[in-house]
C-alpha atoms as a PDB file:
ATOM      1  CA  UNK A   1      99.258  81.151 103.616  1.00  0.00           C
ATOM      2  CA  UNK A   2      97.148  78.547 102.718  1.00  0.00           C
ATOM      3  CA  UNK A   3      95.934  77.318 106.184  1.00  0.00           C
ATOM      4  CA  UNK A   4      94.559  79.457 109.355  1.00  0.00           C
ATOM      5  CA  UNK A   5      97.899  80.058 111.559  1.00  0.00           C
ATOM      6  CA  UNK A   6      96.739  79.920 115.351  1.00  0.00           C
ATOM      7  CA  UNK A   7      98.467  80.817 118.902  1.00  0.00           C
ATOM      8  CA  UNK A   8      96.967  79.718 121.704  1.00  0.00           C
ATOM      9  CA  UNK A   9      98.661  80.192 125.353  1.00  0.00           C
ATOM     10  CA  UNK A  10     100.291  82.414 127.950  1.00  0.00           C
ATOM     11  CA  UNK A  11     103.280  84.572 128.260  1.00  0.00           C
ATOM     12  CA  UNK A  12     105.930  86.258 130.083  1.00  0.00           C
ATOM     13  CA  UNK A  13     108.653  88.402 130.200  1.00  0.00           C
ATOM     14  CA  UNK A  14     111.259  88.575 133.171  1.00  0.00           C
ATOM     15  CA  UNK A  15     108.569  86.379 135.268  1.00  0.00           C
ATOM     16  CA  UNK A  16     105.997  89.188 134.516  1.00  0.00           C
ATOM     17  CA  UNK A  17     102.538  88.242 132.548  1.00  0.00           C
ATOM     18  CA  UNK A  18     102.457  89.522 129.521  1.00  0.00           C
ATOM     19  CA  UNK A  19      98.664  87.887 128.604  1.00  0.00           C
ATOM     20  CA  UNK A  20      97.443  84.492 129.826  1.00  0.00           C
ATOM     21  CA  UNK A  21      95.023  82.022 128.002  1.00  0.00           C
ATOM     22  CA  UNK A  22      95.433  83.908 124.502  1.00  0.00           C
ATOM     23  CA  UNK A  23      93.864  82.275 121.590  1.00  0.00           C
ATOM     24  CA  UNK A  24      93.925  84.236 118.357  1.00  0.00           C
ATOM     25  CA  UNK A  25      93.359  82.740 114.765  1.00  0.00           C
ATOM     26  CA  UNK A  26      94.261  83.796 111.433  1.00  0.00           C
ATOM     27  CA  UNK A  27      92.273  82.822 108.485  1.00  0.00           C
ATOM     28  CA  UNK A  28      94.449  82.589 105.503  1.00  0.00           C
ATOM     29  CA  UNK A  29      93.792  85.450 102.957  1.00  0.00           C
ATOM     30  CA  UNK A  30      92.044  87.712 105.411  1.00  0.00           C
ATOM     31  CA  UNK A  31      93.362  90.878 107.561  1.00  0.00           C
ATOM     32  CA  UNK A  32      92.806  90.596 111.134  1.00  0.00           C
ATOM     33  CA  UNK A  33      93.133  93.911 113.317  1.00  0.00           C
ATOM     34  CA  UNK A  34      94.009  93.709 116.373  1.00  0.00           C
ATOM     35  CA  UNK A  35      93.767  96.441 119.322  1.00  0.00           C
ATOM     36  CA  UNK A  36      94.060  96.996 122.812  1.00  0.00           C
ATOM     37  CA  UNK A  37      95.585  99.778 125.275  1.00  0.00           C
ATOM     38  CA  UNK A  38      99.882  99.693 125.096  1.00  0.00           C
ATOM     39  CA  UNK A  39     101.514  96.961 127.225  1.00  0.00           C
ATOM     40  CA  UNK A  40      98.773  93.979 126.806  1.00  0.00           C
ATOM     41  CA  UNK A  41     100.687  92.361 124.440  1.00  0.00           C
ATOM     42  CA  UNK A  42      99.773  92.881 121.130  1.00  0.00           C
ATOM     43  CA  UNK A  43     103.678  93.757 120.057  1.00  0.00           C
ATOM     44  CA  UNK A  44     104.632  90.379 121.442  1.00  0.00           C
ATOM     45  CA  UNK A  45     102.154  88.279 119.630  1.00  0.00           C
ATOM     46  CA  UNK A  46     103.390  89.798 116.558  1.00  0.00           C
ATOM     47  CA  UNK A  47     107.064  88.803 117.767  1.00  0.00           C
ATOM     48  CA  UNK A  48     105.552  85.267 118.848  1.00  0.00           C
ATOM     49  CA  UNK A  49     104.219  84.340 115.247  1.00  0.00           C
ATOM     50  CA  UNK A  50     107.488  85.849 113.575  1.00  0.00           C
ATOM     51  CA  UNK A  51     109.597  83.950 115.364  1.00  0.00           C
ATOM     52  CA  UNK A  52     111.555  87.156 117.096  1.00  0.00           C
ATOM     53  CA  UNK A  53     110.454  87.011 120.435  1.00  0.00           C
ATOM     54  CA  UNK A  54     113.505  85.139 122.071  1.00  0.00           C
ATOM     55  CA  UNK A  55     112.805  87.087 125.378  1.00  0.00           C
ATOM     56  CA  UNK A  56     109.627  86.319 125.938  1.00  0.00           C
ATOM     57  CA  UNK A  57     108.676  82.685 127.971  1.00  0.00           C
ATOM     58  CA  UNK A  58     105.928  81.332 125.978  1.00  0.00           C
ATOM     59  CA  UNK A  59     103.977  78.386 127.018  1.00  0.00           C
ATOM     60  CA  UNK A  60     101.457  77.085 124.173  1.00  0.00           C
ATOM     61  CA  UNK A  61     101.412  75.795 120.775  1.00  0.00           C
ATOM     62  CA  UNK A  62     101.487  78.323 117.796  1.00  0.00           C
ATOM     63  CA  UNK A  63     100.939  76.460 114.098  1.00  0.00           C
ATOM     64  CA  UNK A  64     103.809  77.144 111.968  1.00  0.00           C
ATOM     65  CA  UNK A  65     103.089  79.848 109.625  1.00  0.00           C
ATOM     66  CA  UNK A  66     106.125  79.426 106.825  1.00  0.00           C
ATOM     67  CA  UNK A  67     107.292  82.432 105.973  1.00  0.00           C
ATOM     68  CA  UNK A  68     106.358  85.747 107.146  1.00  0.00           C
ATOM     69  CA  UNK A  69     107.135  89.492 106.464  1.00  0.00           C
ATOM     70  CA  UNK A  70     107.505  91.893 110.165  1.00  0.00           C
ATOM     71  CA  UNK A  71     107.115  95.718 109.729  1.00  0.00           C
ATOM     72  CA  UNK A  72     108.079  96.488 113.099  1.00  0.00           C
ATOM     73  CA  UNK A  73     106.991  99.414 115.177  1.00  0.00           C
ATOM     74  CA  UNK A  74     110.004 100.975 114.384  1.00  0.00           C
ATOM     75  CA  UNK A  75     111.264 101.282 111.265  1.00  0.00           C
ATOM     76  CA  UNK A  76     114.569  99.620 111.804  1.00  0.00           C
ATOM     77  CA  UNK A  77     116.314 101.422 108.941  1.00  0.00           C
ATOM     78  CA  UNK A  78     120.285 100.721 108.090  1.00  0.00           C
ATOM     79  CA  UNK A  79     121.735 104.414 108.606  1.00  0.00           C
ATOM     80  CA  UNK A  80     124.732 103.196 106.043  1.00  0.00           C
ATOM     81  CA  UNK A  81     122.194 102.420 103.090  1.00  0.00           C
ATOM     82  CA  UNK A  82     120.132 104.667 100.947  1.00  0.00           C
ATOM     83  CA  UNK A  83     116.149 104.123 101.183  1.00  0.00           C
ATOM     84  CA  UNK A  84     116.451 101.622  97.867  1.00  0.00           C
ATOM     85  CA  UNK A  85     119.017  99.239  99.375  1.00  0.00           C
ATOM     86  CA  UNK A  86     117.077  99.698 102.880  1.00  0.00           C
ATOM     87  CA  UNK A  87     113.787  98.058 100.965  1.00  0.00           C
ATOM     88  CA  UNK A  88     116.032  95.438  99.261  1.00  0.00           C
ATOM     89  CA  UNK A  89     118.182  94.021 102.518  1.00  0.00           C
ATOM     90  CA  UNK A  90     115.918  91.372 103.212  1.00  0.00           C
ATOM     91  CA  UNK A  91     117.724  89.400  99.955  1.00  0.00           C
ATOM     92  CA  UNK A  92     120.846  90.470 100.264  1.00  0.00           C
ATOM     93  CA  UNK A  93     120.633  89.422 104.107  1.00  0.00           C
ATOM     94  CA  UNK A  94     119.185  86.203 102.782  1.00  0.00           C
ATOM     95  CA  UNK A  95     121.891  85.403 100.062  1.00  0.00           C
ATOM     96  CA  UNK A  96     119.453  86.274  96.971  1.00  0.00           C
ATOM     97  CA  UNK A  97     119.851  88.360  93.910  1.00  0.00           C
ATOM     98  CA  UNK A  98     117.725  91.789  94.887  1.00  0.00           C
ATOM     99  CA  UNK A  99     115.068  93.350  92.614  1.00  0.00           C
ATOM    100  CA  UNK A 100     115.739  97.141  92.118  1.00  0.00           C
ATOM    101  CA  UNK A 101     113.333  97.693  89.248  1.00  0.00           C
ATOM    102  CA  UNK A 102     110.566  96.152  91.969  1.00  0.00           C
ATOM    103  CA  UNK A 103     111.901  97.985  95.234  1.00  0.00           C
ATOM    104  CA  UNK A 104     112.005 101.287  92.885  1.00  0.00           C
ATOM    105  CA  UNK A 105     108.766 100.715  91.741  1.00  0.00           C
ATOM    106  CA  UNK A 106     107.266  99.995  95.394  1.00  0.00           C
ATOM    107  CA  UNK A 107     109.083 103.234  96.418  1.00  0.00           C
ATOM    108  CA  UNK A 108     107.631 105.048  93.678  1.00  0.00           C
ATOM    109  CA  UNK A 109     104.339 103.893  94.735  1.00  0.00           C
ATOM    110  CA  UNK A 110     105.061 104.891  98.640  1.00  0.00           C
ATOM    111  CA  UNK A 111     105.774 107.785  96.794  1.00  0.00           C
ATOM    112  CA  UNK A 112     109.408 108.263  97.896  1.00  0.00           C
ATOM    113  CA  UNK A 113     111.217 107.358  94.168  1.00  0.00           C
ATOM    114  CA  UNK A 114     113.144 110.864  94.180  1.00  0.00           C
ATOM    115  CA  UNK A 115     114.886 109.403  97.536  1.00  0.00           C
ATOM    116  CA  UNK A 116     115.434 106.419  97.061  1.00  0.00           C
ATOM    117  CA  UNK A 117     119.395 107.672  97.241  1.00  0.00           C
ATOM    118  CA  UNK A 118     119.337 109.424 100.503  1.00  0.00           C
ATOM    119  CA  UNK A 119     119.883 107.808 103.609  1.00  0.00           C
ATOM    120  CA  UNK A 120     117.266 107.609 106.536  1.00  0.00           C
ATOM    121  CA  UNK A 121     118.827 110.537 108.514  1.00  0.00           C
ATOM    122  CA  UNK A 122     117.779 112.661 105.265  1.00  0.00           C
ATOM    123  CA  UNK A 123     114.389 111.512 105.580  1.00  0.00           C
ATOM    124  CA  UNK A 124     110.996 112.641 108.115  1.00  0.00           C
ATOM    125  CA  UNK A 125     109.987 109.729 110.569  1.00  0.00           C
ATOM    126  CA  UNK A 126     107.193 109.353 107.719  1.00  0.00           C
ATOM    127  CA  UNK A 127     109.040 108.946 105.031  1.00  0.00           C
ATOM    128  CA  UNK A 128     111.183 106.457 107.074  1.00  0.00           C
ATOM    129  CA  UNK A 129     108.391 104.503 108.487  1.00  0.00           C
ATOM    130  CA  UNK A 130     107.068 104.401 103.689  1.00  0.00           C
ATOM    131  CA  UNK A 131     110.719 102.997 103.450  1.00  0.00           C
ATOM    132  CA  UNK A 132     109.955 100.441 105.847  1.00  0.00           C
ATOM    133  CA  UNK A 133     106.740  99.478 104.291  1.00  0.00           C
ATOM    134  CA  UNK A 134     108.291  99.462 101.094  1.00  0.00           C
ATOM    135  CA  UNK A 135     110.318  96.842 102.591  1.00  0.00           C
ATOM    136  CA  UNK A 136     107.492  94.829 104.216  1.00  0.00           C
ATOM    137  CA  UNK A 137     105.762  94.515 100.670  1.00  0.00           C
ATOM    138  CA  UNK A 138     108.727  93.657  98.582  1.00  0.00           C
ATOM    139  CA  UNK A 139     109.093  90.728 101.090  1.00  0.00           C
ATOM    140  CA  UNK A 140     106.021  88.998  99.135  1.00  0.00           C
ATOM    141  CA  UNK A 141     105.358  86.717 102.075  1.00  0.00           C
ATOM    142  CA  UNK A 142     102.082  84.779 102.529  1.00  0.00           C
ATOM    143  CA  UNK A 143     101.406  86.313 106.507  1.00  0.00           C
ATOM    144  CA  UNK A 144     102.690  89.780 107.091  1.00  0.00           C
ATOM    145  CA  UNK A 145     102.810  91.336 109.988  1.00  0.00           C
ATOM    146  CA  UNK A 146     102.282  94.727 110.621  1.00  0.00           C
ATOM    147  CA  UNK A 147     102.601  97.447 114.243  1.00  0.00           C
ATOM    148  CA  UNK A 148     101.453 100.403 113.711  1.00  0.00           C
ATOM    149  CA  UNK A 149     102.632 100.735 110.000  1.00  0.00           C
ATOM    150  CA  UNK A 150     100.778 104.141 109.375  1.00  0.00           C
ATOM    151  CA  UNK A 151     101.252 105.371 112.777  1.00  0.00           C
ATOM    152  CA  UNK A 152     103.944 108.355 111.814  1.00  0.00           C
ATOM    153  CA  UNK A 153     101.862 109.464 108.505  1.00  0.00           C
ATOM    154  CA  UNK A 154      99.917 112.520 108.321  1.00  0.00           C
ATOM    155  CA  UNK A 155      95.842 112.309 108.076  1.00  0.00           C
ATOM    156  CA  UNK A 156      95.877 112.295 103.933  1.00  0.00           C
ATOM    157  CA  UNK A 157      99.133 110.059 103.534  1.00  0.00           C
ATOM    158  CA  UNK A 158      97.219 107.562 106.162  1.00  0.00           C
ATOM    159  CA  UNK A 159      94.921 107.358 103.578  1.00  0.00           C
ATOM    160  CA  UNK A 160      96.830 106.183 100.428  1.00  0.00           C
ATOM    161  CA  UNK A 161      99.200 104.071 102.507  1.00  0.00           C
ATOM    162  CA  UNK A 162      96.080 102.158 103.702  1.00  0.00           C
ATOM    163  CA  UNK A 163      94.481 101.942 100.112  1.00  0.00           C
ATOM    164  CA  UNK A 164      97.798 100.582  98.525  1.00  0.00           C
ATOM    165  CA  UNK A 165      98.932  98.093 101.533  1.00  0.00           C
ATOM    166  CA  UNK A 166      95.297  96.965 101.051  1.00  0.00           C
ATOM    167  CA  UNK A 167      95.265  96.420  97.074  1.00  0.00           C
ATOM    168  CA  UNK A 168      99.068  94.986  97.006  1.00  0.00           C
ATOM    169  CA  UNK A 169      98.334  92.830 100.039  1.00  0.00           C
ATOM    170  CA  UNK A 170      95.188  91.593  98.191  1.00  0.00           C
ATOM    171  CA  UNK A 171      94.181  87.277  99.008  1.00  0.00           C
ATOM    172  CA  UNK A 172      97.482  87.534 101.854  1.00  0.00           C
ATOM    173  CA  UNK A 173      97.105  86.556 105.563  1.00  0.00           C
ATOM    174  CA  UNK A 174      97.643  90.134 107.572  1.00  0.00           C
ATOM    175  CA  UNK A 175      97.565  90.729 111.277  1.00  0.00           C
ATOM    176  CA  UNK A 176      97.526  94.149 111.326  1.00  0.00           C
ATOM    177  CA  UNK A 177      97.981  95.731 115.214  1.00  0.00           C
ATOM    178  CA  UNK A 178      96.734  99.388 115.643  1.00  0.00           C
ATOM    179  CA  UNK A 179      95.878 102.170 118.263  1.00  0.00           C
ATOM    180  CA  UNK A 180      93.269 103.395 115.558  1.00  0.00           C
ATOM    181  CA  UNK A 181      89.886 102.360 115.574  1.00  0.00           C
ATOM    182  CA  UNK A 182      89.057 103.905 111.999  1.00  0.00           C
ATOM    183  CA  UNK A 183      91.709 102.170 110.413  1.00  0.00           C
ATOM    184  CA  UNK A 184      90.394  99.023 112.327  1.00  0.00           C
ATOM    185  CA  UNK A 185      86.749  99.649 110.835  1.00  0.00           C
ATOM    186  CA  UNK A 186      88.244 100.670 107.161  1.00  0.00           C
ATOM    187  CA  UNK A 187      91.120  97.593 106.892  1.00  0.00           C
ATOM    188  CA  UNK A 188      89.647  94.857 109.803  1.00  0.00           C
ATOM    189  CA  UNK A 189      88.039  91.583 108.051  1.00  0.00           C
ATOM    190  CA  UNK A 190      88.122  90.241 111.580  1.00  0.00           C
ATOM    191  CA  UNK A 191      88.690  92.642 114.831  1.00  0.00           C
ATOM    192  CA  UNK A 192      89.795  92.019 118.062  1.00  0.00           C
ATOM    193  CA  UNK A 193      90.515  93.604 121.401  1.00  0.00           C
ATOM    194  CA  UNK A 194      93.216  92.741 123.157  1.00  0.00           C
ATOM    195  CA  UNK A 195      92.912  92.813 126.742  1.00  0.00           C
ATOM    196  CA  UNK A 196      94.514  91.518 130.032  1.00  0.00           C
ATOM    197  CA  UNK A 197      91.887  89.083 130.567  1.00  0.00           C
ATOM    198  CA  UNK A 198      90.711  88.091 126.571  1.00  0.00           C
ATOM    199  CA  UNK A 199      89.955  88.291 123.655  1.00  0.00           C
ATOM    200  CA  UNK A 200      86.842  90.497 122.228  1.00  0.00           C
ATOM    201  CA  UNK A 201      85.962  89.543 119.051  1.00  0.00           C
ATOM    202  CA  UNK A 202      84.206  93.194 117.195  1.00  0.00           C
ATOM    203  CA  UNK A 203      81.965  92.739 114.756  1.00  0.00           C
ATOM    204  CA  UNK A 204      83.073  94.700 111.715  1.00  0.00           C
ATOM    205  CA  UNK A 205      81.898  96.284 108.488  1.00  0.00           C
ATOM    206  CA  UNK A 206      80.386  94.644 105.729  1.00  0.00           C
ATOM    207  CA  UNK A 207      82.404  94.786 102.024  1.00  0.00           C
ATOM    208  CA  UNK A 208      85.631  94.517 100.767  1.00  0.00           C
ATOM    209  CA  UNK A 209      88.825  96.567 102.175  1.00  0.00           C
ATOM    210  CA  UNK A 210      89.773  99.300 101.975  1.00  0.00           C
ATOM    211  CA  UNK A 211      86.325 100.496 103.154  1.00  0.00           C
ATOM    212  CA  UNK A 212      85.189 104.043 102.383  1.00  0.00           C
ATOM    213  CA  UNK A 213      85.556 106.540 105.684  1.00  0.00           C
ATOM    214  CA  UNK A 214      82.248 107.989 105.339  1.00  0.00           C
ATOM    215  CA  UNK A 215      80.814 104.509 105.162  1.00  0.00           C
ATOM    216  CA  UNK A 216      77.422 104.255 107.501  1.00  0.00           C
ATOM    217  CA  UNK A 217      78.578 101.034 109.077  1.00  0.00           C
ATOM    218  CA  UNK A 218      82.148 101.723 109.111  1.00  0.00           C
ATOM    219  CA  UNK A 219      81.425 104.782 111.296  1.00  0.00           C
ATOM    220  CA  UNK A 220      79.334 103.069 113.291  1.00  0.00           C
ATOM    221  CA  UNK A 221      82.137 100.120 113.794  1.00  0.00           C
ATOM    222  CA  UNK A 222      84.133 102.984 114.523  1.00  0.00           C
ATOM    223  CA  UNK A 223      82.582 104.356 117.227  1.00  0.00           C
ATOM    224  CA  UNK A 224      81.680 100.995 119.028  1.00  0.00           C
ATOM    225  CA  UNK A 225      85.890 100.467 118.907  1.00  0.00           C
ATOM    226  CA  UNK A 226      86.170 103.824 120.958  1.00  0.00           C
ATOM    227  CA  UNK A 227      83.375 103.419 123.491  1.00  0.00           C
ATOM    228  CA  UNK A 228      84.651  99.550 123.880  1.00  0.00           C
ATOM    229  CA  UNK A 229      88.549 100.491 124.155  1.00  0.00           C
ATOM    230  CA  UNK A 230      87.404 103.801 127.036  1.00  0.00           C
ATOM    231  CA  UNK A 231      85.596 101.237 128.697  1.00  0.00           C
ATOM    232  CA  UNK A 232      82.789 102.744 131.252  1.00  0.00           C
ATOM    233  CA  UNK A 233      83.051 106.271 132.365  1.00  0.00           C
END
């Protein structure tokens, strides 16, 4: 994505509000986090700039971002396909030739190559939710998209699946939404909290992503995201 991708205006859902006024940016090449309590309508932005949210009324103007790469919340994984032809549907859906020696190398990485055979009902919701990430990455899309992508990982596996979405997403365009204010602080070039009535922009840590944990200013960031998202006691 070579140009900042914008959506600016209000939406519903059955008549309800979903948010009103929204205006949220994305500079090309940079990951944006964005956070906010469940129901405001992070979810549905993500929808919104994919192109998937045919239930929801919006009223606005979004910039057309080409294409783009969704890793939903969940992992939406084809119970008739083994984890490798999971990560390669996108072609095959598409009409293209698929790239096993790529989606076994991603899985590999994700560290799931000894199943890439097995079907999802083999597999923990973790492993199913690296399968889906797999996925997301062999896309090779200029904006991706991603809810919640570590969500279902243990502490350690958060870890590495944050250092390796970071280094193969490297110079993309990611809108990252998460409950999680250290990954925010560790992964956020630009942070945001979503609320009902705007946008907060968060001023976040200094140097490149992935940021260390133990980093002064990234626990500082941190702990600004958790007293700003509890609000006043």
């Amino acid at each position: 994505m070579t140009h900042a991708v914008r959506l600016n205006g209000s939406a519903t859902i059955g008549g309800v509000s979903v948010f009103s006024h929204l205006d949220l940016c994305l500079e090309p090449g940079k990951w944006t986090c964005l956070l906010g309590a469940s129901g405001v309508g992070k979810s549905t932005v993500l929808k919104l700039f994919a192109g998937l949210a045919d239930a929801v009324d919006f009223q606005g103007e979004i910039t057309d971002p080409g294409r783009v790469a969704l890793m939903a919340q969940h992992d939406l994984l084809l119970p008739w396909l083994s984890a490798l032809d999971n990560v390669m549907i996108g072609s095959r859906l598409r009409g293209e030739n698929p790239d096993p020696e790529r989606a076994m190398q991603l899985l590999e990485q994700v560290g799931l190559k000894e199943h890439a055979q097995k079907r999802p009902h083999t597999l923990s919701g973790g492993q199913r939710q690296r399968v889906a990430l797999a996925r997301t990455l062999l896309e090779d899309c200029p904006l991706v998209l991603l809810d919640e992508p570590f969500s279902a990982l243990d502490a350690l596996t958060r870890l590495q699946m944050q250092d390796l979405t970071a280094s193969l997403l490297k110079g993309r365009s990611v809108l990252l939404v998460t409950h999680d204010p250290a990954e925010a602080a560790r992964l956020g070039e630009h942070i945001k909290i979503m609320t009902p009535l705007d946008l907060i922009d968060i001023a976040g840590p200094s140097g490149p992503i992935p940021r260390p944990i133990d980093a002064p200013d990234v626990l500082a960031t941190h702990t600004k995201l958790l007293n700003d998202l509890r609000g006043p006691l």
